[in-house]
PDB file of N, CA and C in Angstrom:
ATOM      1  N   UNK A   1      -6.461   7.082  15.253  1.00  0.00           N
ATOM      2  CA  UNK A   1      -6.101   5.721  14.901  1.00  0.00           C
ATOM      3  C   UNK A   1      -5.337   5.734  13.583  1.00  0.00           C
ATOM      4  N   UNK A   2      -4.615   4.897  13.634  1.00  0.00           N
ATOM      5  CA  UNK A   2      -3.815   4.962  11.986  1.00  0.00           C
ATOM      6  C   UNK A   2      -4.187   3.218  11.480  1.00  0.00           C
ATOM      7  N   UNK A   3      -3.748   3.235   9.973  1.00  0.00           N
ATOM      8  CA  UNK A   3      -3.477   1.857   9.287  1.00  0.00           C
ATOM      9  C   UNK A   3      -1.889   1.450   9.779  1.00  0.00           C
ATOM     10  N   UNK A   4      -2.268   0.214   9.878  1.00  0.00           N
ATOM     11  CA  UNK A   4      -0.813  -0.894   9.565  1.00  0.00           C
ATOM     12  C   UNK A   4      -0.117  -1.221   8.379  1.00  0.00           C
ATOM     13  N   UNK A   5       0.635  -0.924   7.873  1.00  0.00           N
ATOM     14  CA  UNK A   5       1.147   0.117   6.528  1.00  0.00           C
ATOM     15  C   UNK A   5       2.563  -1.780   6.162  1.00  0.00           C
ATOM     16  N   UNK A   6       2.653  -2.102   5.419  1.00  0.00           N
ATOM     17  CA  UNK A   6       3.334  -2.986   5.282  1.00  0.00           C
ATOM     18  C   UNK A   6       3.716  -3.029   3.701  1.00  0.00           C
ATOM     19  N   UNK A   7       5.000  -2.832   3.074  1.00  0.00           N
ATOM     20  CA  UNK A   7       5.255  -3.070   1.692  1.00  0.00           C
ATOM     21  C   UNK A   7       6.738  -4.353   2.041  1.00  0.00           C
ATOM     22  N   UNK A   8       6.564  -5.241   0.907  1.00  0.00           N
ATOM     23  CA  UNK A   8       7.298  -6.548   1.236  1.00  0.00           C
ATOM     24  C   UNK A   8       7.564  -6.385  -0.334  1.00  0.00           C
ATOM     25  N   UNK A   9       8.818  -6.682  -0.822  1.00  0.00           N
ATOM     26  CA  UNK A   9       9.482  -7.250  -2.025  1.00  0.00           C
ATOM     27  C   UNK A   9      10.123  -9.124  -2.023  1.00  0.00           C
ATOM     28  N   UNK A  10      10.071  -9.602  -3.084  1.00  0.00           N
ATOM     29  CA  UNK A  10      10.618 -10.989  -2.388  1.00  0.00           C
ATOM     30  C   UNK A  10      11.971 -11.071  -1.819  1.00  0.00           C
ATOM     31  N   UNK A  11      12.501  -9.558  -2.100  1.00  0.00           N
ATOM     32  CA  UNK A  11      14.164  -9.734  -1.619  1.00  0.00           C
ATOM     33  C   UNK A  11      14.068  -9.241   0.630  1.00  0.00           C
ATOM     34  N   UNK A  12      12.877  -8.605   0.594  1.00  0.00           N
ATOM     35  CA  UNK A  12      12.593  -7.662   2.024  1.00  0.00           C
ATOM     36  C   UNK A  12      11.340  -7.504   2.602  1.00  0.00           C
ATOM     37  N   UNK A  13      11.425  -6.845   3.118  1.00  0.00           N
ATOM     38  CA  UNK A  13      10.372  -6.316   4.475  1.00  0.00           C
ATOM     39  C   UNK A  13      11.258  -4.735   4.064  1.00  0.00           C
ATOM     40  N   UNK A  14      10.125  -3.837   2.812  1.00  0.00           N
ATOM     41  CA  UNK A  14      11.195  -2.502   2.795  1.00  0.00           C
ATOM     42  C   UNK A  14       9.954  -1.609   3.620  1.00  0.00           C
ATOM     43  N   UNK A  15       8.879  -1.697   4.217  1.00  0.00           N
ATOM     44  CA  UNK A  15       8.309  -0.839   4.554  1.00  0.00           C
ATOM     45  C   UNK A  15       7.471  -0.923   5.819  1.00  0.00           C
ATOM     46  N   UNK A  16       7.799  -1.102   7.521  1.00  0.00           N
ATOM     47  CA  UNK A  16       6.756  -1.515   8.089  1.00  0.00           C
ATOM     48  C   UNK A  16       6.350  -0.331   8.882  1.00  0.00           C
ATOM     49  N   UNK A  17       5.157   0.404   8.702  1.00  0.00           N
ATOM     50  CA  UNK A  17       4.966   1.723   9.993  1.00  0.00           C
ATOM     51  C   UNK A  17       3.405   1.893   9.488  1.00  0.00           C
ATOM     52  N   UNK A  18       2.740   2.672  10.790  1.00  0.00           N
ATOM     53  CA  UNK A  18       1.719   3.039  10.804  1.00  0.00           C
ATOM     54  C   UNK A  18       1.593   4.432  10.107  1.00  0.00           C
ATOM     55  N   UNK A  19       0.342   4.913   9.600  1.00  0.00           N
ATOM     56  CA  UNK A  19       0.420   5.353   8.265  1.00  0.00           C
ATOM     57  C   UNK A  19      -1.373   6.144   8.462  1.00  0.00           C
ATOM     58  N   UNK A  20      -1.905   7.383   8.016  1.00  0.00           N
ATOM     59  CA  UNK A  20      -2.966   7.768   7.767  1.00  0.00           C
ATOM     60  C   UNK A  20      -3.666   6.921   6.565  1.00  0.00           C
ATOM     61  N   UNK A  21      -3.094   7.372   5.477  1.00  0.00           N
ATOM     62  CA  UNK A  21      -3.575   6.422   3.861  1.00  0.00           C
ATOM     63  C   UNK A  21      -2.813   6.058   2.958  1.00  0.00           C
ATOM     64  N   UNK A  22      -3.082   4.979   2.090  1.00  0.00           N
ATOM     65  CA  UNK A  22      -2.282   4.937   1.398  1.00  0.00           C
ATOM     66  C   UNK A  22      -3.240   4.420   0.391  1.00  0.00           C
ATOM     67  N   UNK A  23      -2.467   4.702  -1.346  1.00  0.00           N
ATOM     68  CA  UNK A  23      -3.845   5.048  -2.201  1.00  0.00           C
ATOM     69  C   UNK A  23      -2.558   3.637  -3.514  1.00  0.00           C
ATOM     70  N   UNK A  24      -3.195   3.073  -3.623  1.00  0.00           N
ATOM     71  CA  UNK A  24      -2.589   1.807  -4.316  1.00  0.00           C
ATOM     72  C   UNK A  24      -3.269   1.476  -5.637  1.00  0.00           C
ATOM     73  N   UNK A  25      -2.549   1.558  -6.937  1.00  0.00           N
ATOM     74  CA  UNK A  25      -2.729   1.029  -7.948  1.00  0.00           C
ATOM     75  C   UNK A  25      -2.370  -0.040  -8.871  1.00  0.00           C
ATOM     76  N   UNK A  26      -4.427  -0.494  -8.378  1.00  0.00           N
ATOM     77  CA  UNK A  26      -4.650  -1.830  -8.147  1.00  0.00           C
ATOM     78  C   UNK A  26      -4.780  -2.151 -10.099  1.00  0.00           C
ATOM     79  N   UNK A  27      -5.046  -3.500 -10.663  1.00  0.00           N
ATOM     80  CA  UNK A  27      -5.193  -3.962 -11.928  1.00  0.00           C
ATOM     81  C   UNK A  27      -6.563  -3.294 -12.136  1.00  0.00           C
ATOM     82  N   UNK A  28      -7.817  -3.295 -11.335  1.00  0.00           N
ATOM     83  CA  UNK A  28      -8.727  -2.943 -12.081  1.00  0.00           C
ATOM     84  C   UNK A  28      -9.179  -1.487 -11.548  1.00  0.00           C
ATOM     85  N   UNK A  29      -7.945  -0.790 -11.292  1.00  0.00           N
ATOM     86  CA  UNK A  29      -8.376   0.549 -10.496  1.00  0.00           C
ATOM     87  C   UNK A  29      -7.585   0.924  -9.834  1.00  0.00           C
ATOM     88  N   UNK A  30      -6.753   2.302  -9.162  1.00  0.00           N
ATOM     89  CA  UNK A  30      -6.763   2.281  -8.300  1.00  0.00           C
ATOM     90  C   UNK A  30      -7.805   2.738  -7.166  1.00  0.00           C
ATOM     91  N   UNK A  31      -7.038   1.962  -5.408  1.00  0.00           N
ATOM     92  CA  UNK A  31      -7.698   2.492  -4.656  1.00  0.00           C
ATOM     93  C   UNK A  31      -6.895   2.716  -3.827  1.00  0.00           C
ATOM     94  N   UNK A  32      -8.036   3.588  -2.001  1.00  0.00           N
ATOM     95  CA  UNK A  32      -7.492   4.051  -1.451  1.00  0.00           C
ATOM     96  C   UNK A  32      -7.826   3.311   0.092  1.00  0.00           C
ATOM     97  N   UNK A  33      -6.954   3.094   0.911  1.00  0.00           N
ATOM     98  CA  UNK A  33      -7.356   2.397   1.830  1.00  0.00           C
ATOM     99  C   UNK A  33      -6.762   3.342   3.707  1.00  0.00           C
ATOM    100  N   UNK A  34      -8.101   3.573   4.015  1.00  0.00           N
ATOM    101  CA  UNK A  34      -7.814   4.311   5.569  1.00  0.00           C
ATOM    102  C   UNK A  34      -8.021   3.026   6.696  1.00  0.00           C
ATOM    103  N   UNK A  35      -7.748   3.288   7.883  1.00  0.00           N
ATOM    104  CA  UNK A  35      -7.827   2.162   8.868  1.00  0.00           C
ATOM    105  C   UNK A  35      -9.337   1.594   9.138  1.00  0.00           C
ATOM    106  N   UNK A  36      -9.326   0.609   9.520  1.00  0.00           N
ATOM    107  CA  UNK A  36     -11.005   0.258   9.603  1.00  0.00           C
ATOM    108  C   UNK A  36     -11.647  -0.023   7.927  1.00  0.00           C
ATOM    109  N   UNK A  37     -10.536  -0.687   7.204  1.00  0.00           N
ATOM    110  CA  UNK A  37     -11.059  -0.659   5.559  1.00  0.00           C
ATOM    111  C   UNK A  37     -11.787  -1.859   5.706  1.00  0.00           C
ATOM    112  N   UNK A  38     -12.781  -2.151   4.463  1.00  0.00           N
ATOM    113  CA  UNK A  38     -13.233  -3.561   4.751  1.00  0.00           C
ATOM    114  C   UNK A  38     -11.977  -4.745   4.148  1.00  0.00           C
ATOM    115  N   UNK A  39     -12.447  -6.082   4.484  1.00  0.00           N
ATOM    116  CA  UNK A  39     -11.319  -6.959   3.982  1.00  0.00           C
ATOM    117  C   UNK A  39     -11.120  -6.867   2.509  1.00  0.00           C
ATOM    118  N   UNK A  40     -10.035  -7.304   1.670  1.00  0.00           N
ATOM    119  CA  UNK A  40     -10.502  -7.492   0.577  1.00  0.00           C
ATOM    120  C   UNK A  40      -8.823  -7.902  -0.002  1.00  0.00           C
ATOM    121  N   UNK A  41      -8.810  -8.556  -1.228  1.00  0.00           N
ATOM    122  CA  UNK A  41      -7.644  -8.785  -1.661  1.00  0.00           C
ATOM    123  C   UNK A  41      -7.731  -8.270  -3.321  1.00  0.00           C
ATOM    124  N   UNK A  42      -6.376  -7.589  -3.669  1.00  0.00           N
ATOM    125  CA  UNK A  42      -6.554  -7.299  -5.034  1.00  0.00           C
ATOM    126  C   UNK A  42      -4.942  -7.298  -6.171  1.00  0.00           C
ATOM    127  N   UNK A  43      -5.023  -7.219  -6.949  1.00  0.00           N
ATOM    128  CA  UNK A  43      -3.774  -8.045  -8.021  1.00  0.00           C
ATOM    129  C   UNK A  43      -3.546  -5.958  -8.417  1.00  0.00           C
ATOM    130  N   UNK A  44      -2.050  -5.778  -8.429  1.00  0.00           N
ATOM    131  CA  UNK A  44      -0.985  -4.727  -8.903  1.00  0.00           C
ATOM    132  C   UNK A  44      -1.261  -4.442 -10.009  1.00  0.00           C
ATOM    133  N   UNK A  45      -1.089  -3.391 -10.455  1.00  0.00           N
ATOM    134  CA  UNK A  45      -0.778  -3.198 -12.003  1.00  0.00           C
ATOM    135  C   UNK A  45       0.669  -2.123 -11.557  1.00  0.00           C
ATOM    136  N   UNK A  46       1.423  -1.700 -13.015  1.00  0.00           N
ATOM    137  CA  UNK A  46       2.525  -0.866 -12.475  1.00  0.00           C
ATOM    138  C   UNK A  46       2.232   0.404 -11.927  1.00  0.00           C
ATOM    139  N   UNK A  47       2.825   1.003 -11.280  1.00  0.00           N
ATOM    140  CA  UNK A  47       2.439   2.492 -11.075  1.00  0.00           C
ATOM    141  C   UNK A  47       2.869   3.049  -9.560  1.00  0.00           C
ATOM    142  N   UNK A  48       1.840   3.796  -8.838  1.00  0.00           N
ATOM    143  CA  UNK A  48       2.531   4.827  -7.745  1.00  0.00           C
ATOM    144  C   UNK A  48       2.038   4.481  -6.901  1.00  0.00           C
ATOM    145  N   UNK A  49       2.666   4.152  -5.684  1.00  0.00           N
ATOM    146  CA  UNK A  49       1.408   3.599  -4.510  1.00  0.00           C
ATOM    147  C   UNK A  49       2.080   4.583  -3.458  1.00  0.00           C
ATOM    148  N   UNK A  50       1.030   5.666  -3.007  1.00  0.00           N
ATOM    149  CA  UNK A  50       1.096   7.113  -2.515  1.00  0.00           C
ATOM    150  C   UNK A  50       0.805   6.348  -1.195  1.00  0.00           C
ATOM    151  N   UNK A  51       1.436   7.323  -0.266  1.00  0.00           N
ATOM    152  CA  UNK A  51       1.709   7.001   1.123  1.00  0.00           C
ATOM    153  C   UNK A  51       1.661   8.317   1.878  1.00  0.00           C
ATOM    154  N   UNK A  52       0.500   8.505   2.472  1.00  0.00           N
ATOM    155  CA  UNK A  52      -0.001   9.854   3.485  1.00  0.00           C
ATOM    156  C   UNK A  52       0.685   9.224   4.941  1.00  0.00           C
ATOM    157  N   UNK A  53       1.610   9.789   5.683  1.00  0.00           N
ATOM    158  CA  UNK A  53       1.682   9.563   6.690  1.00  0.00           C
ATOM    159  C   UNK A  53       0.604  10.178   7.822  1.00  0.00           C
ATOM    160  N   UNK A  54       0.159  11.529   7.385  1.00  0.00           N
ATOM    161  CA  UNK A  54      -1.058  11.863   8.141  1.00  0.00           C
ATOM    162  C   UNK A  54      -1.913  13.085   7.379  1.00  0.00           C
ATOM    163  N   UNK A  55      -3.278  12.840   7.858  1.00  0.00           N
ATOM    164  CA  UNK A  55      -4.175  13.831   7.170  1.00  0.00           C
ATOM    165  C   UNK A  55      -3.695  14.970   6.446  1.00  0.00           C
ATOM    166  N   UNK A  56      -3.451  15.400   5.301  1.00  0.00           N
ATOM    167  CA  UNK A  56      -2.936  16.844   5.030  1.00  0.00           C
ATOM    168  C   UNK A  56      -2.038  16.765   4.656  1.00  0.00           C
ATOM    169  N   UNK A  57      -0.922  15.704   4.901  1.00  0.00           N
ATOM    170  CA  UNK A  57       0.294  16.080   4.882  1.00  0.00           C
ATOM    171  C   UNK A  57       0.990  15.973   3.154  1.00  0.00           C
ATOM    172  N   UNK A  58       1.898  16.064   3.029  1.00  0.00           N
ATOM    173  CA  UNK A  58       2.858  15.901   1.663  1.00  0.00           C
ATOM    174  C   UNK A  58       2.556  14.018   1.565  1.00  0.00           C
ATOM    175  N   UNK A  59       2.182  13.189   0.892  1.00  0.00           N
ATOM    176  CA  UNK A  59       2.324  12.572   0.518  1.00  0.00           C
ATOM    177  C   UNK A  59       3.859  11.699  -0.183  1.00  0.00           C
ATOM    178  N   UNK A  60       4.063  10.864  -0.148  1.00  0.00           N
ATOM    179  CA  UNK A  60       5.720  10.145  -0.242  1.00  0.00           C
ATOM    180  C   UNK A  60       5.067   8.963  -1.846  1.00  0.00           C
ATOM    181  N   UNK A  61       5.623   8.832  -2.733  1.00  0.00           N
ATOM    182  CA  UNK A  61       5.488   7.769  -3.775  1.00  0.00           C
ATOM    183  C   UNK A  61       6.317   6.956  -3.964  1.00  0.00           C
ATOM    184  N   UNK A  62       5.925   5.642  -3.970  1.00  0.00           N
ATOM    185  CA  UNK A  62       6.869   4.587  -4.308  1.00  0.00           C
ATOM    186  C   UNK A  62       6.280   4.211  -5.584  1.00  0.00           C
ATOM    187  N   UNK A  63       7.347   3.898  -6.690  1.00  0.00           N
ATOM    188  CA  UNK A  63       6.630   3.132  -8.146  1.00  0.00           C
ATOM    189  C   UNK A  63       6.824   1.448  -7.506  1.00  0.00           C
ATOM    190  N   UNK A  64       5.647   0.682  -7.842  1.00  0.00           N
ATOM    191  CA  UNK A  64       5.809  -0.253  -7.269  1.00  0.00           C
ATOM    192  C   UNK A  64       5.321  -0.872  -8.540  1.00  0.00           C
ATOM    193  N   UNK A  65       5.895  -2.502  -8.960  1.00  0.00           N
ATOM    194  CA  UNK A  65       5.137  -3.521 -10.121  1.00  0.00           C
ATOM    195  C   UNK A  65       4.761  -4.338  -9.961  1.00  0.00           C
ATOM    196  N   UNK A  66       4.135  -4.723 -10.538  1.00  0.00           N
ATOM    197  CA  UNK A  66       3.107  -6.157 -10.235  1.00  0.00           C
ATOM    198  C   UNK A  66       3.188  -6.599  -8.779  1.00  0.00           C
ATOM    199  N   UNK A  67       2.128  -7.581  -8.676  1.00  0.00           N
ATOM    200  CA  UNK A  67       2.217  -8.023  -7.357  1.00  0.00           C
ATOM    201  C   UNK A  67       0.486  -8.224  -6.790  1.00  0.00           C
ATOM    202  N   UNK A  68       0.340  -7.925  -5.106  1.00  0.00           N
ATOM    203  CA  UNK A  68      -0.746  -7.969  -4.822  1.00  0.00           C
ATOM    204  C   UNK A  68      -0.750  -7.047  -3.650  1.00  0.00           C
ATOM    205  N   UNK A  69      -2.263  -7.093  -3.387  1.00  0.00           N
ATOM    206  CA  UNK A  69      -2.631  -5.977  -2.046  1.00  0.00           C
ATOM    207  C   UNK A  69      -3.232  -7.076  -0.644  1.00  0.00           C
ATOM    208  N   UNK A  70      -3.186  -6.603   0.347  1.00  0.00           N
ATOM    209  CA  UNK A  70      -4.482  -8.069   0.703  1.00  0.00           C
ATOM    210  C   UNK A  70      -4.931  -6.416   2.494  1.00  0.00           C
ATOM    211  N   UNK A  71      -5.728  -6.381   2.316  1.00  0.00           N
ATOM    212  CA  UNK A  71      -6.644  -5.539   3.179  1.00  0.00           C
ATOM    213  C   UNK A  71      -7.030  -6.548   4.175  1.00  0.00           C
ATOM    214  N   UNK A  72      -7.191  -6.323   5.499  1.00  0.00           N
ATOM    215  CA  UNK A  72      -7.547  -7.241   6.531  1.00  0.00           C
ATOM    216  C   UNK A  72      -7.448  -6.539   8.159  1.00  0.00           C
ATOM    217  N   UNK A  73      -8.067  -7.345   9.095  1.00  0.00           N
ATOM    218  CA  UNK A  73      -8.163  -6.358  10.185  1.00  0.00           C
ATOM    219  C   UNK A  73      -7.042  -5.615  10.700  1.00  0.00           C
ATOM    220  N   UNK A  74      -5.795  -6.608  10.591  1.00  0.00           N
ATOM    221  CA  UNK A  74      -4.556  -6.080  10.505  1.00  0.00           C
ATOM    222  C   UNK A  74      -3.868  -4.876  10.166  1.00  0.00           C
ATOM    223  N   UNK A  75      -4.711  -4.684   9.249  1.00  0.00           N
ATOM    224  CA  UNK A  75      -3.943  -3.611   8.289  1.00  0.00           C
ATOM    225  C   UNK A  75      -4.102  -3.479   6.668  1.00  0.00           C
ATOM    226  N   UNK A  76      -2.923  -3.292   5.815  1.00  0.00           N
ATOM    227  CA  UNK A  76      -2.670  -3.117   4.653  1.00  0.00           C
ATOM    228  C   UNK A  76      -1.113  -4.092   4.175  1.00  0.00           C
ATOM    229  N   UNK A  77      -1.140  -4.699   3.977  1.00  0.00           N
ATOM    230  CA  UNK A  77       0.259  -5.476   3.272  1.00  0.00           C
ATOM    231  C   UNK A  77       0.178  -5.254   1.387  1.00  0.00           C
ATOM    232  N   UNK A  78       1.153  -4.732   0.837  1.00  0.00           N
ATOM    233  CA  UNK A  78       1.349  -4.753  -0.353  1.00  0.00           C
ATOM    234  C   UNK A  78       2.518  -5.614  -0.297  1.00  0.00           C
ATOM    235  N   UNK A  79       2.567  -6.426  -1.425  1.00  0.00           N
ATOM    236  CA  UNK A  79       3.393  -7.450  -1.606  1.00  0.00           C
ATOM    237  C   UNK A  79       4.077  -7.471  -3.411  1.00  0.00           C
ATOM    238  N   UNK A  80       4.630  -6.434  -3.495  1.00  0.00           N
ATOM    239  CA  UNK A  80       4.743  -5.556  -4.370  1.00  0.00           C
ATOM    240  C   UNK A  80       6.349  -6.752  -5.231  1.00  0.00           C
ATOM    241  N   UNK A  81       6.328  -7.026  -6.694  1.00  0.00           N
ATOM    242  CA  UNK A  81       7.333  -7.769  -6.920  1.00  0.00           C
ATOM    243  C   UNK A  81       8.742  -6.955  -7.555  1.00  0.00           C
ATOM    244  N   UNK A  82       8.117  -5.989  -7.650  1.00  0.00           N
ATOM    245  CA  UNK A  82       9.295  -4.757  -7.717  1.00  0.00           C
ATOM    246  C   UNK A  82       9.467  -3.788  -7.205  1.00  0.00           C
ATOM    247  N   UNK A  83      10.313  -2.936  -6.511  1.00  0.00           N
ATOM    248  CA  UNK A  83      10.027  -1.389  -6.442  1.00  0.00           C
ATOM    249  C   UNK A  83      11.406  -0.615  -7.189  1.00  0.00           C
ATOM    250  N   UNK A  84      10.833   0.653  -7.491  1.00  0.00           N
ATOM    251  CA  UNK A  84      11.694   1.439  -8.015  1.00  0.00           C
ATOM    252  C   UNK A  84      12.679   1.965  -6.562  1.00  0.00           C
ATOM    253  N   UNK A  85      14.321   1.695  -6.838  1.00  0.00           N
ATOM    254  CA  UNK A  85      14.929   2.803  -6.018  1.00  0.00           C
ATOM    255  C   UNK A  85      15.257   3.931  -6.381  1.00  0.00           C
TER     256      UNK A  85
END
């Protein structure tokens, strides 16, 4: 089974695919979220939000800023108000 992997800027839709993990740094922490996470919503701080496409593999980083996370049966949506290109 994989997560529903979603990163949104207010200019796009830059990221939609299914995804092993992805490990997001949140304001009071980061965390890491696999499929089947519980619900939960949480506020950005700046930094690297790491993207496992599958168990093991090389990991991919986006610097992403402020913004929010929101966890739900769906999936994972980061709603990120910047990203680095």
């Amino acid at each position: 089974m994989a997560l529903k992997f979603e990163l949104v800027t207010p200019a796009r839709l830059e990221r939609s695919s299914d995804v092993y993990m992805v490990t997001v740094p949140g304001s009071e922490g980061d965390f890491s979220v696999l499929e089947g996470h519980a619900p939960f919503m949480a506020t950005l701080r700046n930094g690297p939000l790491t993207i496992y496409d599958r168990q093991g593999g090389e990991p991919e980083t986006i610097e992403v800023e402020g913004g929010f996370a929101e966890v739900n049966e769906a999936g994972l949506t980061v709603l990120a108000e910047h990203i680095a290109s």
